[in-house]
PDB file of N, CA and C in Angstrom:
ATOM      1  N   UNK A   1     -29.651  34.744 -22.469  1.00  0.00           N
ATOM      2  CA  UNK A   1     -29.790  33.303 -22.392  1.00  0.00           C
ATOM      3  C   UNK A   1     -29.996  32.709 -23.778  1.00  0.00           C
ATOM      4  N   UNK A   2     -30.814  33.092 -24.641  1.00  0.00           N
ATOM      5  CA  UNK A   2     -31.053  32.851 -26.084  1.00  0.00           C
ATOM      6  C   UNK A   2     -30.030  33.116 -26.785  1.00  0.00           C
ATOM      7  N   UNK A   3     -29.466  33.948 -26.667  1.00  0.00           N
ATOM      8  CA  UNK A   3     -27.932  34.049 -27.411  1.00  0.00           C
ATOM      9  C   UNK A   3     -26.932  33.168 -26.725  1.00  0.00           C
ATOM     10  N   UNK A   4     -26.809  32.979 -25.746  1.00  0.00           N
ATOM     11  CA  UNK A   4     -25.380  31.805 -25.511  1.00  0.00           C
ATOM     12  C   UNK A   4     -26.167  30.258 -26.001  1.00  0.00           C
ATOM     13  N   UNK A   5     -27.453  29.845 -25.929  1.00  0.00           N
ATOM     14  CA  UNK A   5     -27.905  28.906 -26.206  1.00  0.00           C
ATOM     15  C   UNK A   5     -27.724  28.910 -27.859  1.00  0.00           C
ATOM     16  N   UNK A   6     -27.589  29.728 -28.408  1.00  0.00           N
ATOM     17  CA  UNK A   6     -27.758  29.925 -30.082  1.00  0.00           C
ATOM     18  C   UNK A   6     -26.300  29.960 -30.559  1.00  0.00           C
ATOM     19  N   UNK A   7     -25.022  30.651 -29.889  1.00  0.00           N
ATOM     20  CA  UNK A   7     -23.720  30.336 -30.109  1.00  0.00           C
ATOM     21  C   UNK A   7     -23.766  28.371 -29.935  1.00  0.00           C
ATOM     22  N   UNK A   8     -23.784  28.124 -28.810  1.00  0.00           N
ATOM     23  CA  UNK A   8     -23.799  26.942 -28.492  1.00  0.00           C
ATOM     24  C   UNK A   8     -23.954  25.782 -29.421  1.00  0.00           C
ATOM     25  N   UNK A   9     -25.424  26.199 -29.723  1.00  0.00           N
ATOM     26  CA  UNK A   9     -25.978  25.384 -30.616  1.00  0.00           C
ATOM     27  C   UNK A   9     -25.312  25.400 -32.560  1.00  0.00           C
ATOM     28  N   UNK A  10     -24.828  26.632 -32.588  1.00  0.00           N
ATOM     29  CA  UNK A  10     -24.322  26.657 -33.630  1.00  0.00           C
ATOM     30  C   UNK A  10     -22.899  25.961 -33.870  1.00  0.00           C
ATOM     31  N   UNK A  11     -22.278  26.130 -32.660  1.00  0.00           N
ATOM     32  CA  UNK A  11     -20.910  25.372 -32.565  1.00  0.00           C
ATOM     33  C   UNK A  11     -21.157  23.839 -32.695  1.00  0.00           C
ATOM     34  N   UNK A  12     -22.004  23.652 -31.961  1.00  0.00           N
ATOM     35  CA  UNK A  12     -22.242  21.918 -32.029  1.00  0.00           C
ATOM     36  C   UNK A  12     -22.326  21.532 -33.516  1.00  0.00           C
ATOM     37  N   UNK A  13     -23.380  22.182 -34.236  1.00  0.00           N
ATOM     38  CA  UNK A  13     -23.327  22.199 -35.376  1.00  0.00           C
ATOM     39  C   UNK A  13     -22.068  22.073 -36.565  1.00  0.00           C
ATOM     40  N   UNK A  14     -21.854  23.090 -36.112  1.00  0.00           N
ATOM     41  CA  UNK A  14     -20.972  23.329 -36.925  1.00  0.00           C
ATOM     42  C   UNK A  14     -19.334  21.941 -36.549  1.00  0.00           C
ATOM     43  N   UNK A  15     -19.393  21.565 -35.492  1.00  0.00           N
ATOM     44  CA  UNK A  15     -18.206  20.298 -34.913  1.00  0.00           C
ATOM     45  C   UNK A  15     -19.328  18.996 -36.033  1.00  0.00           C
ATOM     46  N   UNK A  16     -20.311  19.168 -35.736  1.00  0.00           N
ATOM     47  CA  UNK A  16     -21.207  17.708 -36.636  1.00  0.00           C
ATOM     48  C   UNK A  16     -20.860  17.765 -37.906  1.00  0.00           C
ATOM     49  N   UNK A  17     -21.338  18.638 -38.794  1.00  0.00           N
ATOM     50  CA  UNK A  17     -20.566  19.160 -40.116  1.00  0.00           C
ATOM     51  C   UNK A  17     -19.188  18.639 -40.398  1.00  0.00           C
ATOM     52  N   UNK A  18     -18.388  18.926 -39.455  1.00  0.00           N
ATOM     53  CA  UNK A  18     -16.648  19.212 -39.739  1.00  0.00           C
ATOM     54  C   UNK A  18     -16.495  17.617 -39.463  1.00  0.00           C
ATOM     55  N   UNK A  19     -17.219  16.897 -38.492  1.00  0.00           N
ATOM     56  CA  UNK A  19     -16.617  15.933 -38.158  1.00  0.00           C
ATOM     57  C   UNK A  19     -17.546  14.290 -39.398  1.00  0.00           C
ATOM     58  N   UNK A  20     -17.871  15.106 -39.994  1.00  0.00           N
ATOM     59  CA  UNK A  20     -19.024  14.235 -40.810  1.00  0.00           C
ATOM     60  C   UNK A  20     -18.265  14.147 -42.028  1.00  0.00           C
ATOM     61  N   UNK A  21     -17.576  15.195 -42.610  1.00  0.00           N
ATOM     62  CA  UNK A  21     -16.435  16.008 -43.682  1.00  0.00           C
ATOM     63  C   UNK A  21     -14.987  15.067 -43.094  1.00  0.00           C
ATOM     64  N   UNK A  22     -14.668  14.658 -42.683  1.00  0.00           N
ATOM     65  CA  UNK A  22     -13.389  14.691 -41.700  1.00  0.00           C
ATOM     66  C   UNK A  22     -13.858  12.490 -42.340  1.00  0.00           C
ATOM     67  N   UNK A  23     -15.121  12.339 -42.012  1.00  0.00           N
ATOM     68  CA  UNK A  23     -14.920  11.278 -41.814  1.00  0.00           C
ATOM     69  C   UNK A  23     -15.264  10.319 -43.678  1.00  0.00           C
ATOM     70  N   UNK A  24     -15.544  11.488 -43.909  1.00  0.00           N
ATOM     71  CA  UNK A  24     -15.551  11.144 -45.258  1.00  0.00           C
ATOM     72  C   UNK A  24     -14.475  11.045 -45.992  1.00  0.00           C
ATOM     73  N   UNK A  25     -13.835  11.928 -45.720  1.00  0.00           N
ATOM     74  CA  UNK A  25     -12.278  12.180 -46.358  1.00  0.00           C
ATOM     75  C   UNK A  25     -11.684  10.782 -46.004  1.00  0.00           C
ATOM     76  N   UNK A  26     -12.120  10.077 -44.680  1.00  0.00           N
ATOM     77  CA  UNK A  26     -11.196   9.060 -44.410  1.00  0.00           C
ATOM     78  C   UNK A  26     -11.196   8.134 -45.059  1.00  0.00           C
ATOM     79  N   UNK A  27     -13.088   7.849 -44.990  1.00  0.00           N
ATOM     80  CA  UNK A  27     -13.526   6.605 -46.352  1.00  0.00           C
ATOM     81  C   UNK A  27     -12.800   6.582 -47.366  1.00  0.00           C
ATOM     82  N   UNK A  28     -12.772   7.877 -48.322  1.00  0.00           N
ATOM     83  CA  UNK A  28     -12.401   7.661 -49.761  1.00  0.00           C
ATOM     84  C   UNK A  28     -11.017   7.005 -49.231  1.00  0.00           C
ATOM     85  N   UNK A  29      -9.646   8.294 -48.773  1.00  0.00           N
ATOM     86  CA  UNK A  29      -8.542   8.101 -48.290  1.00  0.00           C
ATOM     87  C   UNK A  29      -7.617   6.652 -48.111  1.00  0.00           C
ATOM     88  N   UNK A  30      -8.857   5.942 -46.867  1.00  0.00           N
ATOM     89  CA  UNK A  30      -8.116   4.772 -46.361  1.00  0.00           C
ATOM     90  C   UNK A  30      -9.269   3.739 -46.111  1.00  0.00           C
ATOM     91  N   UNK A  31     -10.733   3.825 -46.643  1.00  0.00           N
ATOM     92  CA  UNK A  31     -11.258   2.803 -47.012  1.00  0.00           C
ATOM     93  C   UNK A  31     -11.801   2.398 -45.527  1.00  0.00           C
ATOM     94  N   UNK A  32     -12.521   0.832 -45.337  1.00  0.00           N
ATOM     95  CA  UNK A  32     -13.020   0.795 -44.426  1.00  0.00           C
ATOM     96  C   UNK A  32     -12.461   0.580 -43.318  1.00  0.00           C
ATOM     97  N   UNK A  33     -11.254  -0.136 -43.401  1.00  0.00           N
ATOM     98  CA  UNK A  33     -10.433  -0.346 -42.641  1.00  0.00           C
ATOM     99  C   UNK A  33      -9.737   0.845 -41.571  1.00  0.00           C
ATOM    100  N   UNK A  34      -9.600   1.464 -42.516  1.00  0.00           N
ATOM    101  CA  UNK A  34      -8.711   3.308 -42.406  1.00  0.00           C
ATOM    102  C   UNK A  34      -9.485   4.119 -41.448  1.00  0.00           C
ATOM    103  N   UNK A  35     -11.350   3.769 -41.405  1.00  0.00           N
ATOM    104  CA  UNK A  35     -12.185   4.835 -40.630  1.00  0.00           C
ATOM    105  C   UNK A  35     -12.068   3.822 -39.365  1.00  0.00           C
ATOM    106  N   UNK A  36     -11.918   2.465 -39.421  1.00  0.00           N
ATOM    107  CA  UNK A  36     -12.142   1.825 -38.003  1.00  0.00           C
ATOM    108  C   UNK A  36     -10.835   2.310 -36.994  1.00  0.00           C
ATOM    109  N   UNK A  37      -9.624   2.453 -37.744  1.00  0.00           N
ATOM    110  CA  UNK A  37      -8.483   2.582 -37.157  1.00  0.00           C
ATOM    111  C   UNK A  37      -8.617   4.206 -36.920  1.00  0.00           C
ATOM    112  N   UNK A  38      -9.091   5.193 -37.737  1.00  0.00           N
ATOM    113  CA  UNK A  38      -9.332   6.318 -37.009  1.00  0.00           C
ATOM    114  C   UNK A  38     -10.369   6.521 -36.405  1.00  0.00           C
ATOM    115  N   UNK A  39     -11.554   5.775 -35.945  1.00  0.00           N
ATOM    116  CA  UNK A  39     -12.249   6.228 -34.720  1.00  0.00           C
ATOM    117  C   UNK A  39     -11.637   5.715 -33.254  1.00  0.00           C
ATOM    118  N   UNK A  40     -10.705   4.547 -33.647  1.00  0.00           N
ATOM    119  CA  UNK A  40      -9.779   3.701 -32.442  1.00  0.00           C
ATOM    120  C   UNK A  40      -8.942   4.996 -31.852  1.00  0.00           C
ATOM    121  N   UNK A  41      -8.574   5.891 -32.709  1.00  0.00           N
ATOM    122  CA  UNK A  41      -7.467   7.001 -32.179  1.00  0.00           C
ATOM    123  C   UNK A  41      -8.310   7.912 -31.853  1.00  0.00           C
ATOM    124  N   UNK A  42      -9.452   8.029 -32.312  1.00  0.00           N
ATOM    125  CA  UNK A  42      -9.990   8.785 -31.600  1.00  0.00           C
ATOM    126  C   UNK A  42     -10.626   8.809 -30.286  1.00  0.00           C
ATOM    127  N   UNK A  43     -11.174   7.225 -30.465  1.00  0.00           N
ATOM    128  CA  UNK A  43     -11.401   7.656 -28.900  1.00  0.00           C
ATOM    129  C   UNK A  43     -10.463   7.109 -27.676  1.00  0.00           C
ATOM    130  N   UNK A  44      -8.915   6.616 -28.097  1.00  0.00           N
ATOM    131  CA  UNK A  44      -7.902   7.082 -27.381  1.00  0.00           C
ATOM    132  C   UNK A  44      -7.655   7.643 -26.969  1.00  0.00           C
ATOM    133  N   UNK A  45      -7.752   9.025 -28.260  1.00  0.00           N
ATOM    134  CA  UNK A  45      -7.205  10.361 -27.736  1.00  0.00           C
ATOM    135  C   UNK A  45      -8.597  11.267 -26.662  1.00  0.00           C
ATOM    136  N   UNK A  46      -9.677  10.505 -26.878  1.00  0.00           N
ATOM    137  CA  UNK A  46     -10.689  11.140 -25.631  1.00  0.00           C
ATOM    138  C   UNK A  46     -10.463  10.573 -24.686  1.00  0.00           C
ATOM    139  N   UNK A  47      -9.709   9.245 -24.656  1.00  0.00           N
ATOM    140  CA  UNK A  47      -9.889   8.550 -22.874  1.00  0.00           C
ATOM    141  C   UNK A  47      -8.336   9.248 -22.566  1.00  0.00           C
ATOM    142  N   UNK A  48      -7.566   9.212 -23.150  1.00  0.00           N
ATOM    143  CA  UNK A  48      -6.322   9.770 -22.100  1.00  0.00           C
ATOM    144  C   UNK A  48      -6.894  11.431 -21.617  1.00  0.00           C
ATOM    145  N   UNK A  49      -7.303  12.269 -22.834  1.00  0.00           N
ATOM    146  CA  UNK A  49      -7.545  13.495 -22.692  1.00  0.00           C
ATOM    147  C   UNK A  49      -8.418  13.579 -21.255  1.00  0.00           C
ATOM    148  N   UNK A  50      -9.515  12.655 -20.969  1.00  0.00           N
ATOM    149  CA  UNK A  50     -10.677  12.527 -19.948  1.00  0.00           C
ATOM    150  C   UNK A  50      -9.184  11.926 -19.078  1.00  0.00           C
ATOM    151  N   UNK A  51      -8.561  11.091 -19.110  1.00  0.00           N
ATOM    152  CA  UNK A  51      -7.886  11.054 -17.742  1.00  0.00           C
ATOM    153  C   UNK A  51      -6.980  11.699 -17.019  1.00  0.00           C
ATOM    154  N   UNK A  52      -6.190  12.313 -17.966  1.00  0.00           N
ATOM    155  CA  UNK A  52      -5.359  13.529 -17.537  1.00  0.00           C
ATOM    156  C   UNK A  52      -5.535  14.765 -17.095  1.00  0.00           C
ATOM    157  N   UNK A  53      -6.861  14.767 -17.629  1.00  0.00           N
ATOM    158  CA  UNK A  53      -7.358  16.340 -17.617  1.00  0.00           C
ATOM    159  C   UNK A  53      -8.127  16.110 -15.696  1.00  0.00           C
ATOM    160  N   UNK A  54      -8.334  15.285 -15.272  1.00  0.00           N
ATOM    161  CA  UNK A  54      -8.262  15.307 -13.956  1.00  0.00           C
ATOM    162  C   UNK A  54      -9.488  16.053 -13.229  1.00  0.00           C
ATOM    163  N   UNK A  55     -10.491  16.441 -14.327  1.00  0.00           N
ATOM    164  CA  UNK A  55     -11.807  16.977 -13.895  1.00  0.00           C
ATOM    165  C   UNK A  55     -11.155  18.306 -13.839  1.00  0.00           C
ATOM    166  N   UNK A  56     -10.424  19.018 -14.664  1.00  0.00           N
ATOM    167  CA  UNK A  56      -9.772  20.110 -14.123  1.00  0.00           C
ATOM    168  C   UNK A  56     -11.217  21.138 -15.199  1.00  0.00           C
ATOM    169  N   UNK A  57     -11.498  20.877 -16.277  1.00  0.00           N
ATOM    170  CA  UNK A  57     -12.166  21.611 -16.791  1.00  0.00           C
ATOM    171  C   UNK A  57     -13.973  22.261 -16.060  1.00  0.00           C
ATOM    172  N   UNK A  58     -14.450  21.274 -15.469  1.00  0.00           N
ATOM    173  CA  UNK A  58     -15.479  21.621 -14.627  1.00  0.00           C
ATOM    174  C   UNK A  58     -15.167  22.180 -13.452  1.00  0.00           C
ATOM    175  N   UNK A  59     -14.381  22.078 -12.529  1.00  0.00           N
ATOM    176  CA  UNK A  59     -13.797  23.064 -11.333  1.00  0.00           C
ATOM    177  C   UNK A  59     -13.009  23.788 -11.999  1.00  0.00           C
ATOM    178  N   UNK A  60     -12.099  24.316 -12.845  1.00  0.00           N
ATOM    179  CA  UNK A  60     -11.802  25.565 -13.320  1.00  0.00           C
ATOM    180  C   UNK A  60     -13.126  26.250 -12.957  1.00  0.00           C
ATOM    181  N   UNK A  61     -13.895  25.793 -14.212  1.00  0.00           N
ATOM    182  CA  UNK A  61     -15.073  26.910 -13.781  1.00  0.00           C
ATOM    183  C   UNK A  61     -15.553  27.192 -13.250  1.00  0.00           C
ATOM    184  N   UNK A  62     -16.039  26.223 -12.531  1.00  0.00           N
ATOM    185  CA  UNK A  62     -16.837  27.025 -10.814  1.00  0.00           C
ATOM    186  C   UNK A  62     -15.560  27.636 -10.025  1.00  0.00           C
ATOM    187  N   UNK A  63     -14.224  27.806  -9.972  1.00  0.00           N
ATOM    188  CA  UNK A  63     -13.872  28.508  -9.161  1.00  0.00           C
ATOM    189  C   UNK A  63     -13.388  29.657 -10.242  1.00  0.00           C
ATOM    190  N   UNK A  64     -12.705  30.333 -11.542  1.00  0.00           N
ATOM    191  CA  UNK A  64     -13.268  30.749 -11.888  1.00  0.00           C
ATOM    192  C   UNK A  64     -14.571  31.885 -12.057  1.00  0.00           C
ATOM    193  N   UNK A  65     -15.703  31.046 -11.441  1.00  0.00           N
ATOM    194  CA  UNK A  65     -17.057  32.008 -11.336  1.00  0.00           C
ATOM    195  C   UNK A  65     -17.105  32.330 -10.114  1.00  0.00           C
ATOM    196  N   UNK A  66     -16.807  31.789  -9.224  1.00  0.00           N
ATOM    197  CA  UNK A  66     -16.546  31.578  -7.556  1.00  0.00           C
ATOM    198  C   UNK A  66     -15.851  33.223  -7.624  1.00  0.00           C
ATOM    199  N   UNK A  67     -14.879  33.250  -8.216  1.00  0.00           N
ATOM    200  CA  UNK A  67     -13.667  34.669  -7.614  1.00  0.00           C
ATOM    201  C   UNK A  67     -14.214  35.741  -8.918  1.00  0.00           C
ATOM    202  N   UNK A  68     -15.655  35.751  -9.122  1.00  0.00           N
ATOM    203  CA  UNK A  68     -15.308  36.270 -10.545  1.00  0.00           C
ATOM    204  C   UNK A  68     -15.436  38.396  -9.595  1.00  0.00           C
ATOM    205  N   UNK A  69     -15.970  38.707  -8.549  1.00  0.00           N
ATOM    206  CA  UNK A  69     -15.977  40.245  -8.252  1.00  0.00           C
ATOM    207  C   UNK A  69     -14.221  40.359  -8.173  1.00  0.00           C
ATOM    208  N   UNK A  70     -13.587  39.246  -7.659  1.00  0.00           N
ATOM    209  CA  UNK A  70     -11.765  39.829  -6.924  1.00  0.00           C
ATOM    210  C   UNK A  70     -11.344  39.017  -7.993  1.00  0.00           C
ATOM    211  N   UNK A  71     -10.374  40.666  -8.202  1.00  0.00           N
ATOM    212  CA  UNK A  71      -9.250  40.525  -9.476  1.00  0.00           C
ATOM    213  C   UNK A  71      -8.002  39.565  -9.731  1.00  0.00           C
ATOM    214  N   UNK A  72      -8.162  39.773  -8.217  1.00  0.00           N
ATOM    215  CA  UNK A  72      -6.495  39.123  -7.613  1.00  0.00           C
ATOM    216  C   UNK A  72      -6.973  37.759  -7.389  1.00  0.00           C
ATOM    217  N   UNK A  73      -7.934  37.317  -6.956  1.00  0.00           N
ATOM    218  CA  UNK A  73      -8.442  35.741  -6.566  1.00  0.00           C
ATOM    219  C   UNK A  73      -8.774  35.069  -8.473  1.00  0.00           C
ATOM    220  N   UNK A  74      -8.923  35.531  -8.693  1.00  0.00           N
ATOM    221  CA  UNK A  74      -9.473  35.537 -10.205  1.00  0.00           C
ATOM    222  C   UNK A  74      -7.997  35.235 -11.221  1.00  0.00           C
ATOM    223  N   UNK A  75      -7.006  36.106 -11.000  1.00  0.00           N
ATOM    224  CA  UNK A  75      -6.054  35.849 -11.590  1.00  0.00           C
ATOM    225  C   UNK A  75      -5.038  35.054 -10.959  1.00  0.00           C
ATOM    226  N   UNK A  76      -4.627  34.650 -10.075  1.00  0.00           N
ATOM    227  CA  UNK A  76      -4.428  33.648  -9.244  1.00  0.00           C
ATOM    228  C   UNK A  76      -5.051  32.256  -9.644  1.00  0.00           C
ATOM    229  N   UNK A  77      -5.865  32.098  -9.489  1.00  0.00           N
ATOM    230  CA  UNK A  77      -7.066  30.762  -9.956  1.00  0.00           C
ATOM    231  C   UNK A  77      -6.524  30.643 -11.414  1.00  0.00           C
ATOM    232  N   UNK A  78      -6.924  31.758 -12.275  1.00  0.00           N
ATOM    233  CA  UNK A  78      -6.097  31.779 -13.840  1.00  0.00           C
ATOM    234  C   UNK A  78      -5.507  30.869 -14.126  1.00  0.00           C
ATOM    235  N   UNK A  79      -4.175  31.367 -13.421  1.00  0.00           N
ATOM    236  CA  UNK A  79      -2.445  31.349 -13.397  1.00  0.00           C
ATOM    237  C   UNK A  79      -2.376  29.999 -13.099  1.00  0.00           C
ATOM    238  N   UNK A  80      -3.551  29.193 -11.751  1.00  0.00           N
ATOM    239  CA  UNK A  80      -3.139  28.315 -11.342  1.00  0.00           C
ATOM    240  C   UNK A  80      -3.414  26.767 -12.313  1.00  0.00           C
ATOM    241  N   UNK A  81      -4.679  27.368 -12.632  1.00  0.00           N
ATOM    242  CA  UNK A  81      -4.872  26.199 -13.436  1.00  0.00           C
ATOM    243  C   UNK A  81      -4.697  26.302 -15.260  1.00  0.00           C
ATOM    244  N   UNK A  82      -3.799  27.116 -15.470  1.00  0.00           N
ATOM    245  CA  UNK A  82      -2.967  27.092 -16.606  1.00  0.00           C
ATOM    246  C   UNK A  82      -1.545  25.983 -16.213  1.00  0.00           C
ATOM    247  N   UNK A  83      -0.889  26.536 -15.213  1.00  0.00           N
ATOM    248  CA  UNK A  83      -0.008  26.016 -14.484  1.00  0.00           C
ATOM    249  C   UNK A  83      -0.114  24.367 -14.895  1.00  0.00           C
ATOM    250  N   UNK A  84      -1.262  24.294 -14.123  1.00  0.00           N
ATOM    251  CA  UNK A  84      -1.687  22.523 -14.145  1.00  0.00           C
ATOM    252  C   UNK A  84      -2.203  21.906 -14.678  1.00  0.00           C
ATOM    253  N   UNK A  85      -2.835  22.715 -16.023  1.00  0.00           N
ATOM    254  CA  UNK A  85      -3.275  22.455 -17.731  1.00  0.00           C
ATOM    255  C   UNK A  85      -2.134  21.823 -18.257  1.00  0.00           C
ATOM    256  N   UNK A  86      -0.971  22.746 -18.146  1.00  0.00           N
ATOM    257  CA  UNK A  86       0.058  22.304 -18.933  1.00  0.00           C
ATOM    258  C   UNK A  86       0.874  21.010 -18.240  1.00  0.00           C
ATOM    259  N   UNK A  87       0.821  20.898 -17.130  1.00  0.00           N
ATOM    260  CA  UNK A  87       1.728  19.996 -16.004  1.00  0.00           C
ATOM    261  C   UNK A  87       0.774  19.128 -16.519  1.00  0.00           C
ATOM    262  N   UNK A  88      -0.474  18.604 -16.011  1.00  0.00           N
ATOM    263  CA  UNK A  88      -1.196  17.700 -16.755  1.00  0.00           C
ATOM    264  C   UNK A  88      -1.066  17.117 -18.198  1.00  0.00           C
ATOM    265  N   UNK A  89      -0.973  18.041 -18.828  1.00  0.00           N
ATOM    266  CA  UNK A  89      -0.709  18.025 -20.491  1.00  0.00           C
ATOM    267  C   UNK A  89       0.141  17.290 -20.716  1.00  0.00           C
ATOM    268  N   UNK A  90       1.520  17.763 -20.091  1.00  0.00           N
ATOM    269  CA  UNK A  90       2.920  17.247 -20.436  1.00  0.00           C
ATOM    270  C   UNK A  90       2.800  15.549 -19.560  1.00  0.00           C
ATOM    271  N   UNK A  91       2.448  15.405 -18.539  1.00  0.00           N
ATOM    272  CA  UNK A  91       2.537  14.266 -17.823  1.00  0.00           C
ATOM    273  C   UNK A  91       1.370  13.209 -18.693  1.00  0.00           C
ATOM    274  N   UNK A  92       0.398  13.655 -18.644  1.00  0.00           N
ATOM    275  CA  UNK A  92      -0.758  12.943 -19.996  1.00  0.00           C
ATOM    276  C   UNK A  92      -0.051  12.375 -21.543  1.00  0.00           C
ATOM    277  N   UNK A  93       0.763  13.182 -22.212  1.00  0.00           N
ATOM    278  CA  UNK A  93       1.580  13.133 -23.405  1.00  0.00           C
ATOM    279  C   UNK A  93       2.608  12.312 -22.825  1.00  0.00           C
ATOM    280  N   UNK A  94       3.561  12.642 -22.386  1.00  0.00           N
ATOM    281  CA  UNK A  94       4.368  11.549 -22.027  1.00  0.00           C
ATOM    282  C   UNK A  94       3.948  10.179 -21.401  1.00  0.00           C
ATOM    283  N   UNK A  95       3.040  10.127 -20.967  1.00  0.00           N
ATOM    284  CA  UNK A  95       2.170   8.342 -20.508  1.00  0.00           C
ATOM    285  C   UNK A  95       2.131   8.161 -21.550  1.00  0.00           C
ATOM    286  N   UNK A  96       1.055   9.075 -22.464  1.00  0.00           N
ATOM    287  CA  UNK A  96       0.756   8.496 -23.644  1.00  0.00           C
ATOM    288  C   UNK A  96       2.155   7.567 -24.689  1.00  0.00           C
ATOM    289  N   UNK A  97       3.086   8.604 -24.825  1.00  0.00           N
ATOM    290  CA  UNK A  97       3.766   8.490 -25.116  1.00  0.00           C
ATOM    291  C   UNK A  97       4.958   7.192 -24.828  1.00  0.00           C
ATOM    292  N   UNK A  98       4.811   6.995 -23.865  1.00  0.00           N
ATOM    293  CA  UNK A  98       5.735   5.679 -23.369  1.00  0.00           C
ATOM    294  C   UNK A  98       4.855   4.615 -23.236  1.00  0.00           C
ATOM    295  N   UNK A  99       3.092   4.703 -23.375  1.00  0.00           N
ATOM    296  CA  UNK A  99       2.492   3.148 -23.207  1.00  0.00           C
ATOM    297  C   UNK A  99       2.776   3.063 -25.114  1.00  0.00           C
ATOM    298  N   UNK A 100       3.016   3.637 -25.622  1.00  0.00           N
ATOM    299  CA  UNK A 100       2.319   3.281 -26.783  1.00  0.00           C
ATOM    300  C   UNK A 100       2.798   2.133 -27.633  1.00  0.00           C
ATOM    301  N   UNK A 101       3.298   1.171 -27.229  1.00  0.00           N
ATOM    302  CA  UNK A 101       3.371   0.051 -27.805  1.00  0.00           C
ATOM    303  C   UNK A 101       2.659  -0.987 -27.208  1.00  0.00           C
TER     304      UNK A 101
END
């Protein structure tokens, strides 16, 4: 438990860092203007990502953990929601893609 809490915590970390670096680069780069227009894409790119993705990432996992003794229920489940990662993906990108004016 102390070790997945300590990966965890280090990753977060380490995304705060990168994304603190990331936003600095923008300042110098493109000034004040430049960071307003890249947090706008950014959190674009979180609301389509949150709508496409269809809650698929929290039920992956409980079913997932659900089939985790059977091999075959387990890889099945896999398969399925790779399947509909990408079907999602592609249907998400292309909305995106055709509202964007």
């Amino acid at each position: 438990m102390i070790r997945s809490v300590r990966i965890v915590g280090s990753a977060a970390i380490v995304n705060i860092v990168l994304g603190i670096i990331r936003l600095k680069i923008f300042a110098i780069l493109l000034g004040p203007a430049g960071v307003g227009l890249a947090g706008l894409y950014t959190n674009l790119m979180a609301l389509s990502s949150t709508v496409s993705g269809l809650g698929m990432g929290s039920s992956g996992v409980r079913q997932v953990a659900r089939s985790n003794n059977d091999e075959l229920r387990r890889s099945v489940v896999l398969k399925a929601l790779w399947l509909s990662g990408l079907g999602l993906g592609v249907l998400g990108g292309g909305t995106t893609y055709f509202l964007r004016e």
